[in-house]
C-alpha atoms as a PDB file:
ATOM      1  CA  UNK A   1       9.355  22.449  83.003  1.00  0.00           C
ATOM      2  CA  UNK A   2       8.892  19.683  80.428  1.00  0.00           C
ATOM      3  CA  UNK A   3      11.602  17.472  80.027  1.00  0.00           C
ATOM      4  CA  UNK A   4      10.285  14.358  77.649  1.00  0.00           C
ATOM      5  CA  UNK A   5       7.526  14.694  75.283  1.00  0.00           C
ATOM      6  CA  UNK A   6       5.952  11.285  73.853  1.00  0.00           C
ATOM      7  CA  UNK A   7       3.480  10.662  71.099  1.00  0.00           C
ATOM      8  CA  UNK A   8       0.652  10.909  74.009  1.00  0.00           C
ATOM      9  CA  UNK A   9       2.717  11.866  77.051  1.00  0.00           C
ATOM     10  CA  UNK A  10       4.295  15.167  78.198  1.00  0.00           C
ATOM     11  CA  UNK A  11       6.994  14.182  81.399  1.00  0.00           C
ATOM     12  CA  UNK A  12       7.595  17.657  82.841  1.00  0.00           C
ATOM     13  CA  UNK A  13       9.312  18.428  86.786  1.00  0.00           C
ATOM     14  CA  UNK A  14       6.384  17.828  89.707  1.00  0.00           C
ATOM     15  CA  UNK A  15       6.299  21.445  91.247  1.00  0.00           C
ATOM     16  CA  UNK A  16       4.180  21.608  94.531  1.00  0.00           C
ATOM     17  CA  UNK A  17       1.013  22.233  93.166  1.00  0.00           C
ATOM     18  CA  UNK A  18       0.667  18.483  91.832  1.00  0.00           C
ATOM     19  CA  UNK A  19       0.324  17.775  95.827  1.00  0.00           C
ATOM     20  CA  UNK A  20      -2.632  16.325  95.463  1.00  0.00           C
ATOM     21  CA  UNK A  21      -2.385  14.100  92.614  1.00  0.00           C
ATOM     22  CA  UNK A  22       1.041  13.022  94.679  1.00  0.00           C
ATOM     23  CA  UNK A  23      -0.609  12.411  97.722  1.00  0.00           C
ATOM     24  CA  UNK A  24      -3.305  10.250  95.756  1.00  0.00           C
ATOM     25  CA  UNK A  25      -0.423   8.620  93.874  1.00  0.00           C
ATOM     26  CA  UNK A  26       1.556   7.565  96.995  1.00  0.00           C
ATOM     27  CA  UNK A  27      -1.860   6.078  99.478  1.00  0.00           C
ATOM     28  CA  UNK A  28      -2.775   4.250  96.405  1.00  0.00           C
ATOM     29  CA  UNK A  29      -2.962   0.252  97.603  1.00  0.00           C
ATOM     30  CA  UNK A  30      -1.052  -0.608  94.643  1.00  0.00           C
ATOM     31  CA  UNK A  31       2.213   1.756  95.549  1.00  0.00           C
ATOM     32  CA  UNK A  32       1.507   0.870  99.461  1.00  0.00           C
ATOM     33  CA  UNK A  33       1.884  -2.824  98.336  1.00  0.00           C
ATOM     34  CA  UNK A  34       4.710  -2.899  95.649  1.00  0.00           C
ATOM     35  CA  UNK A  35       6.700   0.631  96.388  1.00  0.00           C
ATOM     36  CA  UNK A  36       6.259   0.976 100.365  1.00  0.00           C
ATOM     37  CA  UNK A  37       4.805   3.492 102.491  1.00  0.00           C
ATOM     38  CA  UNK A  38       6.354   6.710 102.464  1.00  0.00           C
ATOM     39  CA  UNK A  39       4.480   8.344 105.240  1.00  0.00           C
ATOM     40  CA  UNK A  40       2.920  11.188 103.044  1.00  0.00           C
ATOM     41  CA  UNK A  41       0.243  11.785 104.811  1.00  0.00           C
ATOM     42  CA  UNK A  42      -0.821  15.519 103.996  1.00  0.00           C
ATOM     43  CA  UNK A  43      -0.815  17.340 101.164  1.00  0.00           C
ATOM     44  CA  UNK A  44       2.000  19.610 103.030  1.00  0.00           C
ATOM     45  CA  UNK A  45       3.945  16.017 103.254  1.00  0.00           C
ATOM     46  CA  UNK A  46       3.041  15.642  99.783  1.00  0.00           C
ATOM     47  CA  UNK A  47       4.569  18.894  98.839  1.00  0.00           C
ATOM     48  CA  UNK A  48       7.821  18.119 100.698  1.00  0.00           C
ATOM     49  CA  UNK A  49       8.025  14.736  98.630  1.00  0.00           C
ATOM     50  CA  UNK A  50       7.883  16.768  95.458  1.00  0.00           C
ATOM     51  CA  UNK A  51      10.629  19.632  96.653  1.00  0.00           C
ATOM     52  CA  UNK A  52      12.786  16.048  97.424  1.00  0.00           C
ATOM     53  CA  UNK A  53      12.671  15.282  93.772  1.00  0.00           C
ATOM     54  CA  UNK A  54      13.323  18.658  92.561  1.00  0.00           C
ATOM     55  CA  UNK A  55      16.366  18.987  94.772  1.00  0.00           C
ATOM     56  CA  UNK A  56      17.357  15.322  92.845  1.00  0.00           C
ATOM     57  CA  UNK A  57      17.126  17.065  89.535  1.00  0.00           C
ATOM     58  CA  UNK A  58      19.036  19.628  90.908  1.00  0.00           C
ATOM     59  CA  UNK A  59      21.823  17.912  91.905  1.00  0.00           C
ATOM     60  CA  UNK A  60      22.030  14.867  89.232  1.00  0.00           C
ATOM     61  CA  UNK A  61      20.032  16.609  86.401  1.00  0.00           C
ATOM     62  CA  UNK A  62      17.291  13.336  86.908  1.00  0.00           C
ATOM     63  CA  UNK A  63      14.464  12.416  89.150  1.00  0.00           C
ATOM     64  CA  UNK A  64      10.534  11.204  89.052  1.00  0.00           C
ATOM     65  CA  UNK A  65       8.941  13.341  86.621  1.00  0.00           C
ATOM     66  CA  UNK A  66       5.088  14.030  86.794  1.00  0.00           C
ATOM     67  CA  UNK A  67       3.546  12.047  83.259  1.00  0.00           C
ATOM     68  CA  UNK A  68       0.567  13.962  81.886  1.00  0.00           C
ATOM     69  CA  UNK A  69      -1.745  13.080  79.154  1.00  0.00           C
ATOM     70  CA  UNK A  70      -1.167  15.572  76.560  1.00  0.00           C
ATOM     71  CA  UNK A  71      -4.775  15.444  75.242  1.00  0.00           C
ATOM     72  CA  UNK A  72      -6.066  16.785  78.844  1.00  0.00           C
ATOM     73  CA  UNK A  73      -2.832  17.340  80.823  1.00  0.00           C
ATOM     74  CA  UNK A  74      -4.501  15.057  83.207  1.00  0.00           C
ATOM     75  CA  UNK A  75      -1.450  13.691  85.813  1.00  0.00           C
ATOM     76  CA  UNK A  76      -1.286   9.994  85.124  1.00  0.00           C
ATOM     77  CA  UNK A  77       1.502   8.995  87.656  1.00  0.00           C
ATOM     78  CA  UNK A  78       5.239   9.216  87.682  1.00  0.00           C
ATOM     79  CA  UNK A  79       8.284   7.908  85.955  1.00  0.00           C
ATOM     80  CA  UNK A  80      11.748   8.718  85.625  1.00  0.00           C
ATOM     81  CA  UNK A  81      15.614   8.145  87.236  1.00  0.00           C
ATOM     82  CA  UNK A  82      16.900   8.320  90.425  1.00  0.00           C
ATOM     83  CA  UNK A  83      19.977   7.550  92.351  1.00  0.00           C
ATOM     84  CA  UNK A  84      19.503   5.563  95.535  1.00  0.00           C
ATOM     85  CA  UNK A  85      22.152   5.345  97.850  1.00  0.00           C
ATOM     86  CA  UNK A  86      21.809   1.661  98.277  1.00  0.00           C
ATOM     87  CA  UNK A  87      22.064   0.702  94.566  1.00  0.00           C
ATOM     88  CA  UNK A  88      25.453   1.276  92.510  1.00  0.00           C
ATOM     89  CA  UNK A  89      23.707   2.531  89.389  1.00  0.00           C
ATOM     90  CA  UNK A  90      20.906   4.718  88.016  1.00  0.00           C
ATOM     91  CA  UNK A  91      17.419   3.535  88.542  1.00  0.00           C
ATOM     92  CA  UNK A  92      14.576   3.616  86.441  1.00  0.00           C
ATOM     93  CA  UNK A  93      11.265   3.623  88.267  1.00  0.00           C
ATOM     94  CA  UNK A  94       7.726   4.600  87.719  1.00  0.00           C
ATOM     95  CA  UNK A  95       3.824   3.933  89.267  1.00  0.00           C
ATOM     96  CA  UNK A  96       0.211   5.187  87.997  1.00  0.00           C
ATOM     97  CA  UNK A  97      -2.912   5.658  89.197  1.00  0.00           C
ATOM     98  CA  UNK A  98      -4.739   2.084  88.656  1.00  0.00           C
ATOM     99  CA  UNK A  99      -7.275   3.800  86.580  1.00  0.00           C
ATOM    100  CA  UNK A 100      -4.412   4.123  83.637  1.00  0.00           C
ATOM    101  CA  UNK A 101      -3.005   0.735  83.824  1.00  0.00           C
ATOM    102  CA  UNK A 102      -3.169  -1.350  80.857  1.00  0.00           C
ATOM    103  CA  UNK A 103      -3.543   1.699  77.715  1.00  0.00           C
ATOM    104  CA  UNK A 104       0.621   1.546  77.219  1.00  0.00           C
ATOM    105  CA  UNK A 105       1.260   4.685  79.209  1.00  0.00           C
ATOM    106  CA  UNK A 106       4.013   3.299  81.464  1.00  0.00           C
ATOM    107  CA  UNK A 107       5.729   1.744  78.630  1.00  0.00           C
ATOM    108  CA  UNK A 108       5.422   4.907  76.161  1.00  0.00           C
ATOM    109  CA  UNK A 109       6.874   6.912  79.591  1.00  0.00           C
ATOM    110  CA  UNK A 110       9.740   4.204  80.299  1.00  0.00           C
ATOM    111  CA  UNK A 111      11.011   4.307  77.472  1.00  0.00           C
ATOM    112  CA  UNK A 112      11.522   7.523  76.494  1.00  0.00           C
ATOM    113  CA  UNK A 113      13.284   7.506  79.774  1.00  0.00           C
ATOM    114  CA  UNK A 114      15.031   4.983  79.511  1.00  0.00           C
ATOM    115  CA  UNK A 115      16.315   6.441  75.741  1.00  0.00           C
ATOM    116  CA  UNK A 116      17.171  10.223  77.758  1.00  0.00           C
ATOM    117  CA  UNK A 117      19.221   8.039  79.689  1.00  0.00           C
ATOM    118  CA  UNK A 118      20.861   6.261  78.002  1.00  0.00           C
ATOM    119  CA  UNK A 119      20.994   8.884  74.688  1.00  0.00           C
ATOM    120  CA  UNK A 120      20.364  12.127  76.709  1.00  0.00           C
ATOM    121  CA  UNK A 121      22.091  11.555  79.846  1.00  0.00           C
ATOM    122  CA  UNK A 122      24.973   9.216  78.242  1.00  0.00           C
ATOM    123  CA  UNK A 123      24.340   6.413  81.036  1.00  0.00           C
ATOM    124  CA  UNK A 124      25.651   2.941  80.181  1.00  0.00           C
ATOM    125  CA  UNK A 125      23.870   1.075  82.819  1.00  0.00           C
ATOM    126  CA  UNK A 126      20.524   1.546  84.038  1.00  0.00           C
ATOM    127  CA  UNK A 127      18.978  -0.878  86.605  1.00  0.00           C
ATOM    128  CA  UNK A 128      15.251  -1.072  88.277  1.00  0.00           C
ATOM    129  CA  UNK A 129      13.743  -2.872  91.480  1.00  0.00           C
ATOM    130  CA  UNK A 130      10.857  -4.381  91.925  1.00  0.00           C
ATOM    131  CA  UNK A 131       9.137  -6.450  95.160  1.00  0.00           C
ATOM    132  CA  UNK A 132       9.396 -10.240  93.495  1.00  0.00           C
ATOM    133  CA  UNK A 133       5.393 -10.649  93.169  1.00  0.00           C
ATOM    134  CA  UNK A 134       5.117  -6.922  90.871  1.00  0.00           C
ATOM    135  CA  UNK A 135       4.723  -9.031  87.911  1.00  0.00           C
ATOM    136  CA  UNK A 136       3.283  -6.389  86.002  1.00  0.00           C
ATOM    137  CA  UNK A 137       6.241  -4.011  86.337  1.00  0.00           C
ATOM    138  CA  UNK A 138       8.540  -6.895  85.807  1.00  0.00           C
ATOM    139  CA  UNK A 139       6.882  -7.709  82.703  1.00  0.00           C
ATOM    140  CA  UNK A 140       7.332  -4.171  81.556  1.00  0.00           C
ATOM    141  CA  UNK A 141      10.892  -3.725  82.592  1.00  0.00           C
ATOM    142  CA  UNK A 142      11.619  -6.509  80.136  1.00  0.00           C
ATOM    143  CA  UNK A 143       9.083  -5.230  77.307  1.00  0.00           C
ATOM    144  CA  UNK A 144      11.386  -1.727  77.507  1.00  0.00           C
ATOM    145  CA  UNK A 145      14.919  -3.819  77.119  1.00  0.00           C
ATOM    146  CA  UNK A 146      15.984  -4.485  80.933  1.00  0.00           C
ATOM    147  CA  UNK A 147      16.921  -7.981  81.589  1.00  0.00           C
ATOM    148  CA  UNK A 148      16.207  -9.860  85.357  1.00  0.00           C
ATOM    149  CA  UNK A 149      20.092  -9.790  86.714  1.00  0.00           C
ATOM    150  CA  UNK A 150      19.657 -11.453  90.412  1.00  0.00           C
ATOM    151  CA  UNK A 151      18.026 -10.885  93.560  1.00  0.00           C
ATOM    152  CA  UNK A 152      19.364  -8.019  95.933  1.00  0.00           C
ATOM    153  CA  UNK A 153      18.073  -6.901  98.998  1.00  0.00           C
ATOM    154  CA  UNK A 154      18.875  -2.977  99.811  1.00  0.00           C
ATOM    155  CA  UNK A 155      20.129  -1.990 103.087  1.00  0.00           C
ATOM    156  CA  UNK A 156      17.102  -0.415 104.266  1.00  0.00           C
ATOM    157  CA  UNK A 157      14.928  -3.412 103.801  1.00  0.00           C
ATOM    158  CA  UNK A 158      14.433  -6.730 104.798  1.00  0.00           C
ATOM    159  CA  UNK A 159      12.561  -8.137 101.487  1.00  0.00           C
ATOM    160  CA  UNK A 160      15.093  -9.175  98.762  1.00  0.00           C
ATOM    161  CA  UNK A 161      13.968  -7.490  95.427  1.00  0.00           C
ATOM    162  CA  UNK A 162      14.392  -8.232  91.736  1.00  0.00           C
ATOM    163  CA  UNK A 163      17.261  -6.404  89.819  1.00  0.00           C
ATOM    164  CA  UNK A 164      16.891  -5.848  86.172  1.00  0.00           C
ATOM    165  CA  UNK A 165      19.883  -3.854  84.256  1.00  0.00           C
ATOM    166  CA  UNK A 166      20.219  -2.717  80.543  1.00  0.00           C
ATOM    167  CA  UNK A 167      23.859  -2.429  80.356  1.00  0.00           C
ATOM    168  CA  UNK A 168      24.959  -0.833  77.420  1.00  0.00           C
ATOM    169  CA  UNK A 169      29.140  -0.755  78.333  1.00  0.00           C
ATOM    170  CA  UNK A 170      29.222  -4.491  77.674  1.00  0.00           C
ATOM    171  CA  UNK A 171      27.993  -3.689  73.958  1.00  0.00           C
END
């Protein structure tokens, strides 16, 4: 089911039979080193990961959606909200394959997410993590309008992690 559609992009619901571009996604170095393992192993792990999210969208009406190239519908990575238990607030988040980095995908995806939030979704805060050397993401967080808060460090981890917020009830 589509949910965003960008000038390029088309963010649509994972359903299981993007296993395998999620189970390329997650072993990537770059999401070992900056997101964390998440012990998807198998593409039957991979499809578990992906019922996880839909159940999210379920329940909260947000999760990671799967962002295609429209020209190709080629899976680029993911992007979208979710709700961690260890964070107050909404959470923006996103990772692609390396070979897409750099040609303005994750900042067309971000920030039409970041408007369905915020526009869509009525959210008035919307916060993202990142490890403290993801400069890249950082630097994109700020290009789409968040702003680096503090330092937290999430009850299921002992690395502290940069917050960044867009906080639109203090406007």
């Amino acid at each position: 089911m589509k949910v965003l559609e960008t000038e390029r992009l088309t963010l649509r619901l994972q359903t299981t039979e993007d296993a395998d571009f999620i189970l390329e996604l997650v072993n990537d170095p770059s999401w070992l080193q900056f997101i964390g393992d998440r012990g998807v192993r198998t593409v039957e792990d991979a499809r578990e990961y992906i019922l996880n999210s839909i159940n999210m969208y379920e329940k909260s009406g947000f999760c990671f959606y799967l962002v295609e190239r429209k020209e190709d519908n080629i899976p680029l990575g993911i992007c979208g909200l979710v709700k961690r238990d260890s964070l107050e607030d909404v959470d923006i988040g996103f990772a692609f394959l390396p070979t897409y980095w750099g040609k303005g995908y994750a900042y067309e995806a971000a920030s039409a997410v970041l408007a369905y939030g915020l526009d869509t979704l009525g959210l008035k805060r919307i916060v993202a993590i990142t490890t403290q050397d993801n400069y890249a993401s950082a630097k994109l967080l700020e290009k789409v309008g968040l702003k680096f808060e503090r330092l937290v460090q999430l009850s299921n981890d002992e690395e502290e992690l940069k917050l960044f917020s867009l906080d639109r009830s203090t406007v």
